[in-house]
Protein backbone atom coordinates (compact mmCIF):
# COMPACT_ATOMS: atom_id res chain seq x y z
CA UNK A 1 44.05 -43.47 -101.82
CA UNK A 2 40.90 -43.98 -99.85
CA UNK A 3 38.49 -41.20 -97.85
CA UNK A 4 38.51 -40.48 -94.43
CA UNK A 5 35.91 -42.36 -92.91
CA UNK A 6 34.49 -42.05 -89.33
CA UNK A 7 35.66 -43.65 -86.25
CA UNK A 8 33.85 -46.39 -85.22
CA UNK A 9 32.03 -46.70 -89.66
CA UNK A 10 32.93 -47.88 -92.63
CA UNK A 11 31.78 -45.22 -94.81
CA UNK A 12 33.98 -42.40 -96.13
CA UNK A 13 33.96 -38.87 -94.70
CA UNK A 14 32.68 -36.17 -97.84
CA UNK A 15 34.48 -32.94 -97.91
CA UNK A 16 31.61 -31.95 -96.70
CA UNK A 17 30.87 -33.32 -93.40
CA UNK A 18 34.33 -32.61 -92.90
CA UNK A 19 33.70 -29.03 -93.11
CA UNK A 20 30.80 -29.48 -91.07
CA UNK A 21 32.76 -31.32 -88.32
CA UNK A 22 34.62 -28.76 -88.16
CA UNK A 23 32.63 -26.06 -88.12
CA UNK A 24 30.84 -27.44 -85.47
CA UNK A 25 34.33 -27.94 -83.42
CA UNK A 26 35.25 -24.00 -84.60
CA UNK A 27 31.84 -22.72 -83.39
CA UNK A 28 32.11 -24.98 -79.39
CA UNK A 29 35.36 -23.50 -79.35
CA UNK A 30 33.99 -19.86 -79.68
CA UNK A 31 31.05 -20.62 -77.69
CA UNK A 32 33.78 -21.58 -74.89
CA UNK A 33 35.88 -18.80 -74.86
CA UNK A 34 32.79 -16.50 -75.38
CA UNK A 35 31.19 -18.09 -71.82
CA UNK A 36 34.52 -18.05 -69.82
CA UNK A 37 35.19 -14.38 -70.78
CA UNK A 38 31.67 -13.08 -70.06
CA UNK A 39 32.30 -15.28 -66.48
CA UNK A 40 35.47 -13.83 -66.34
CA UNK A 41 34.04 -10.44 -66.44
CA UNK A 42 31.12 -10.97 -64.38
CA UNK A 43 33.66 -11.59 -61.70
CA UNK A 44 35.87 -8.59 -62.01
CA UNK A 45 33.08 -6.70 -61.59
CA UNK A 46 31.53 -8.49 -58.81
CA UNK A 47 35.09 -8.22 -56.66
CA UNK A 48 36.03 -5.21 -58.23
CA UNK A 49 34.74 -2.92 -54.72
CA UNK A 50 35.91 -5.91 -52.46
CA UNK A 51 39.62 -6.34 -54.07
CA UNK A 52 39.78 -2.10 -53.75
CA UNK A 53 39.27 -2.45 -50.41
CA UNK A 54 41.70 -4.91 -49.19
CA UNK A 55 39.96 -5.70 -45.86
CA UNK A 56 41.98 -7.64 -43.35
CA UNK A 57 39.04 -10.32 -43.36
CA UNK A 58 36.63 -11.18 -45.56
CA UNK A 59 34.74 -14.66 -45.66
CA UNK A 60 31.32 -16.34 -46.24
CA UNK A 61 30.76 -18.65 -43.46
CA UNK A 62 30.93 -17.08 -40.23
CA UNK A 63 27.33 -15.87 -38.44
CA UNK A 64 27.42 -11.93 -36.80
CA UNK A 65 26.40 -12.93 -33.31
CA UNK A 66 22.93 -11.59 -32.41
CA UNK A 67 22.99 -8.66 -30.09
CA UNK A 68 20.75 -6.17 -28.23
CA UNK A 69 22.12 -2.64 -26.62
CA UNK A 70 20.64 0.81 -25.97
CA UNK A 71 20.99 3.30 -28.01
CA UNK A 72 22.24 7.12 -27.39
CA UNK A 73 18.71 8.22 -28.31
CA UNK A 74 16.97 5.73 -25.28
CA UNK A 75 15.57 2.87 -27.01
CA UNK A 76 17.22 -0.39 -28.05
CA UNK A 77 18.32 -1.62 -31.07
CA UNK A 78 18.73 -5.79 -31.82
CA UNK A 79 20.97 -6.67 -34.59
CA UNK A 80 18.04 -9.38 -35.58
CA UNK A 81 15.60 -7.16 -36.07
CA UNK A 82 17.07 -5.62 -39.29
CA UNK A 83 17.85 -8.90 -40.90
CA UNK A 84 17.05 -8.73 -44.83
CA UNK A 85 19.17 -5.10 -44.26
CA UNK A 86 23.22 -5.05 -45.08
CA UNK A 87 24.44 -3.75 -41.95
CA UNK A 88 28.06 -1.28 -41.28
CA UNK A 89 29.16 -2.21 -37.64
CA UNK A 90 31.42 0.39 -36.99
CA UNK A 91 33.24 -0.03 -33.53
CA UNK A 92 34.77 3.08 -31.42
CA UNK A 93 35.39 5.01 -28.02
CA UNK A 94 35.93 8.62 -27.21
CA UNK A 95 39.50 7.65 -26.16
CA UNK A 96 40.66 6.93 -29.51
CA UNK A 97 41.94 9.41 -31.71
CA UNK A 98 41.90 7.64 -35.17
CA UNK A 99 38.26 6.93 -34.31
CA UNK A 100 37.46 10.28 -34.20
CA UNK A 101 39.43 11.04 -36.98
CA UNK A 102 37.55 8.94 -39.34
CA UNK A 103 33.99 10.32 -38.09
CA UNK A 104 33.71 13.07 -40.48
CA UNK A 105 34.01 10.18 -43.22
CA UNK A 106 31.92 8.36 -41.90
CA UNK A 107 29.41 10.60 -41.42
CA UNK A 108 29.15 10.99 -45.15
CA UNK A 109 29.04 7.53 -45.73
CA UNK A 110 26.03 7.46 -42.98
CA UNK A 111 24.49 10.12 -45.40
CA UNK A 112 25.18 8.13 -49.02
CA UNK A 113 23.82 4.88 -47.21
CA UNK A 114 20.67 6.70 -45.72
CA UNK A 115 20.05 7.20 -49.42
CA UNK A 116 19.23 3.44 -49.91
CA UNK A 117 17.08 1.25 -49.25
CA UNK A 118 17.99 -2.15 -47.01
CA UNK A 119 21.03 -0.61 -45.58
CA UNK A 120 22.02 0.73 -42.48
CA UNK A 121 25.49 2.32 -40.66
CA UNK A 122 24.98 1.49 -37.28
CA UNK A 123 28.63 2.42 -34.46
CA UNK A 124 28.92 1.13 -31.18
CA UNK A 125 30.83 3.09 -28.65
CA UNK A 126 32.09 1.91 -25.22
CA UNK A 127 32.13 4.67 -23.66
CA UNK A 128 30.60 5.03 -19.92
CA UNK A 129 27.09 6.50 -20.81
CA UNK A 130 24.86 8.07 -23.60
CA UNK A 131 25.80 11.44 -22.20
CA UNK A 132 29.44 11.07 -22.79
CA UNK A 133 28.32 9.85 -26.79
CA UNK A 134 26.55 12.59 -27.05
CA UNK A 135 28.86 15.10 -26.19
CA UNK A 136 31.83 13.29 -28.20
CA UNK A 137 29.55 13.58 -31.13
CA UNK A 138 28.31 17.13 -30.42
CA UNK A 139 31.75 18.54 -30.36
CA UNK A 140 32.36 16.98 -33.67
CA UNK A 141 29.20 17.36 -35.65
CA UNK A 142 27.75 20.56 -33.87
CA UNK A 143 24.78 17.90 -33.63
CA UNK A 144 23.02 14.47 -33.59
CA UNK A 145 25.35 12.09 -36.31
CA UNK A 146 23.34 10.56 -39.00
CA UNK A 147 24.01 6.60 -38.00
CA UNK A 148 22.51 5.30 -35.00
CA UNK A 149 24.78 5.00 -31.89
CA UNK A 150 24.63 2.04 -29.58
CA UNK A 151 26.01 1.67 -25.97
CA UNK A 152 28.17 -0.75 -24.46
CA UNK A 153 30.18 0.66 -21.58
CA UNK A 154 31.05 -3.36 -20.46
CA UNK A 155 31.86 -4.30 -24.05
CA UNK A 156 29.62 -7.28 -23.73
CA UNK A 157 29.20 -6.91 -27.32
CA UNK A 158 32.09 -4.99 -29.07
CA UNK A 159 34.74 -7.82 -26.86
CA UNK A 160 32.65 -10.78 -25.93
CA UNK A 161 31.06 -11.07 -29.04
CA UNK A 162 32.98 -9.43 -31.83
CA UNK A 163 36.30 -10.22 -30.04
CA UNK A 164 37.70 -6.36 -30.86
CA UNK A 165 40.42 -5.49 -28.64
CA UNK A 166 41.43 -2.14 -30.90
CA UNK A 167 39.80 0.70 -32.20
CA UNK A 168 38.15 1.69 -34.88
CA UNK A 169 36.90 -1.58 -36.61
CA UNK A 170 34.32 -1.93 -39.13
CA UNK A 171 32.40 -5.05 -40.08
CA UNK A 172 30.11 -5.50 -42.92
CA UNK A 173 26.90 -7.71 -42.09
CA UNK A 174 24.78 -9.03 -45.13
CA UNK A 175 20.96 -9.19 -45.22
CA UNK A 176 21.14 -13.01 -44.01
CA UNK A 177 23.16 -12.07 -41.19
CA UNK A 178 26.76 -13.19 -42.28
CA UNK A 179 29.40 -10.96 -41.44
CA UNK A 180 31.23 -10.37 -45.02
CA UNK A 181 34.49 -8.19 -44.10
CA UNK A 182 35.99 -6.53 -41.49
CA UNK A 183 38.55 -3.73 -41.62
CA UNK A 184 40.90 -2.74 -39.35
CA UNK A 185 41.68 0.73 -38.47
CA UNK A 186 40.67 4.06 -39.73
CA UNK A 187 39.27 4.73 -43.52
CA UNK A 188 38.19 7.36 -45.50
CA UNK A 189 34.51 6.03 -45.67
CA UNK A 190 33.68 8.86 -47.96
CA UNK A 191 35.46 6.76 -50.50
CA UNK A 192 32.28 5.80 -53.53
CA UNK A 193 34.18 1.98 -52.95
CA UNK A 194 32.74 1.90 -49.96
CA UNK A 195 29.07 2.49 -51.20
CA UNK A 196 29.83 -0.27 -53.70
CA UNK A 197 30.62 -2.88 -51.37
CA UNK A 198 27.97 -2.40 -49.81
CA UNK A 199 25.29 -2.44 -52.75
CA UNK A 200 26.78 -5.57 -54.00
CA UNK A 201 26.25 -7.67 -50.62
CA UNK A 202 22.41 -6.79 -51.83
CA UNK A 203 22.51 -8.64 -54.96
CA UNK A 204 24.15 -11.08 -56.79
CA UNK A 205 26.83 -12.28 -58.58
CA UNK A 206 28.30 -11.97 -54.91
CA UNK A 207 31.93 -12.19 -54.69
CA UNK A 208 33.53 -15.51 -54.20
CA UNK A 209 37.37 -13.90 -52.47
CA UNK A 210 37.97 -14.39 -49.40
CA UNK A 211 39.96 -12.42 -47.40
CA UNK A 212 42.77 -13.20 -44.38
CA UNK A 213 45.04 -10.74 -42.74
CA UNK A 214 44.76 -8.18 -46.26
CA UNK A 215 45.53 -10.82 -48.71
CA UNK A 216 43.00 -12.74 -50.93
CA UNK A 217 42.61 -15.96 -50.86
CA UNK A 218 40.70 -18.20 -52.43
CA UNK A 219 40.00 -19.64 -56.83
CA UNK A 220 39.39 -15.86 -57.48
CA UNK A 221 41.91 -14.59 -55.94
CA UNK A 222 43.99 -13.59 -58.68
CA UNK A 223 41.41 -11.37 -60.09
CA UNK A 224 42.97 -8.72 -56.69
CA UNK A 225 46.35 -8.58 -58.75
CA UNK A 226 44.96 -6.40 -61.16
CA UNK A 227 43.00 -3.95 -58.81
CA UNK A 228 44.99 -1.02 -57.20
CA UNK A 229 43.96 -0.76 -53.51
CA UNK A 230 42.70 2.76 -53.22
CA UNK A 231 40.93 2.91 -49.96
């Protein structure tokens, strides 16, 4: 009987290089799984927030239109200004009850993100004037809220721009101006998800899922099936 020999030689394979072949096959195949697991759990904990939250959109490649409006307090606020910050664009009206409903969460979540650095909770209201803000608010708060309100009585911004026909809706801005999510309806902001979300749009590994009418989409997306929406 001869010895193995290598493809491609004519000289006989020793026990061994054998064992070191394989060895060396053994130890890429270890090295493999080790890399795809630690990628694997990189991810889960990059979407982990994002999959919790089941927005109704979520995406990469769509710019938040640049905007300027007054706010309650009588200056202006530009949505340019504060690139480099993740931004909470939080849309509502006095009109709507679920948007009032959701304040008091939202006010703590204006609280846990004026914590932090580089973020910001910023509503919108198109309501007729400041004065009729600042009463809404009053009556719920017993003072001034702690997120800056804008004004936008014509909904030049909240419609024409943002397209949102119902109230409340919430998008998530990150600091190179790409809008990230957007949820529809009323939350429980207080929710430490929330807070989550919105540290990892600071940093990276960002999330690759993408999001359409609640349900992810995307290479990732399978990574949701596991997580059990609780916001």
């Amino acid at each position: 009987m001869t010895s193995p020999r290598l493809w491609g030689t004519t000289q006989p394979v020793r026990p061994a290089q054998l064992v070191q072949i394989a060895f060396i096959v053994l130890a890429s195949f270890f090295v493999y799984a080790f890399v795809a697991t630690a990628k694997d759990s990189e991810n889960r904990r990059a979407c982990n927030a994002l999959c919790s939250m089941r927005p109704n959109y979520a995406a990469q490649d769509r710019r938040a239109p640049d905007f300027e409006l007054p706010t309650m307090s009588g200056g202006t606020w530009r949505l340019s200004d504060h690139r480099g910050e993740v931004i909470v664009l939080n849309f509502w009206t006095k009109t709507c009850a679920p948007c009032l409903e959701e304040m008091p969460s939202l006010a703590k979540l204006g609280h846990s993100l004026g914590e932090r650095q580089g973020v910001r909770l910023v509503t919108i209201t198109t309501d007729e004037s400041a004065e009729d803000a600042r009463k809404t608010l009053e009556s719920l708060f017993g003072g001034a809220p702690p997120f800056e309100v804008l004004i936008d009585p014509e909904a030049s911004v909240v419609t024409d721009r943002f397209g949102t026909k119902l109230f409340p809706e919430t998008w998530f801005i990150d600091p190179h101006g790409v809008i990230r999510a957007r949820v529809d309806g009323a939350r429980d902001w207080s929710n430490p998800l929330v807070v989550s979300f919105v540290q990892s749009l600071r940093g990276s590994p960002q999330c690759d899922i993408e999001f359409s009418r609640g349900q992810a989409r995307g290479e990732l997306a399978g990574l949701c099936e596991d997580v059990v929406p609780s916001f």
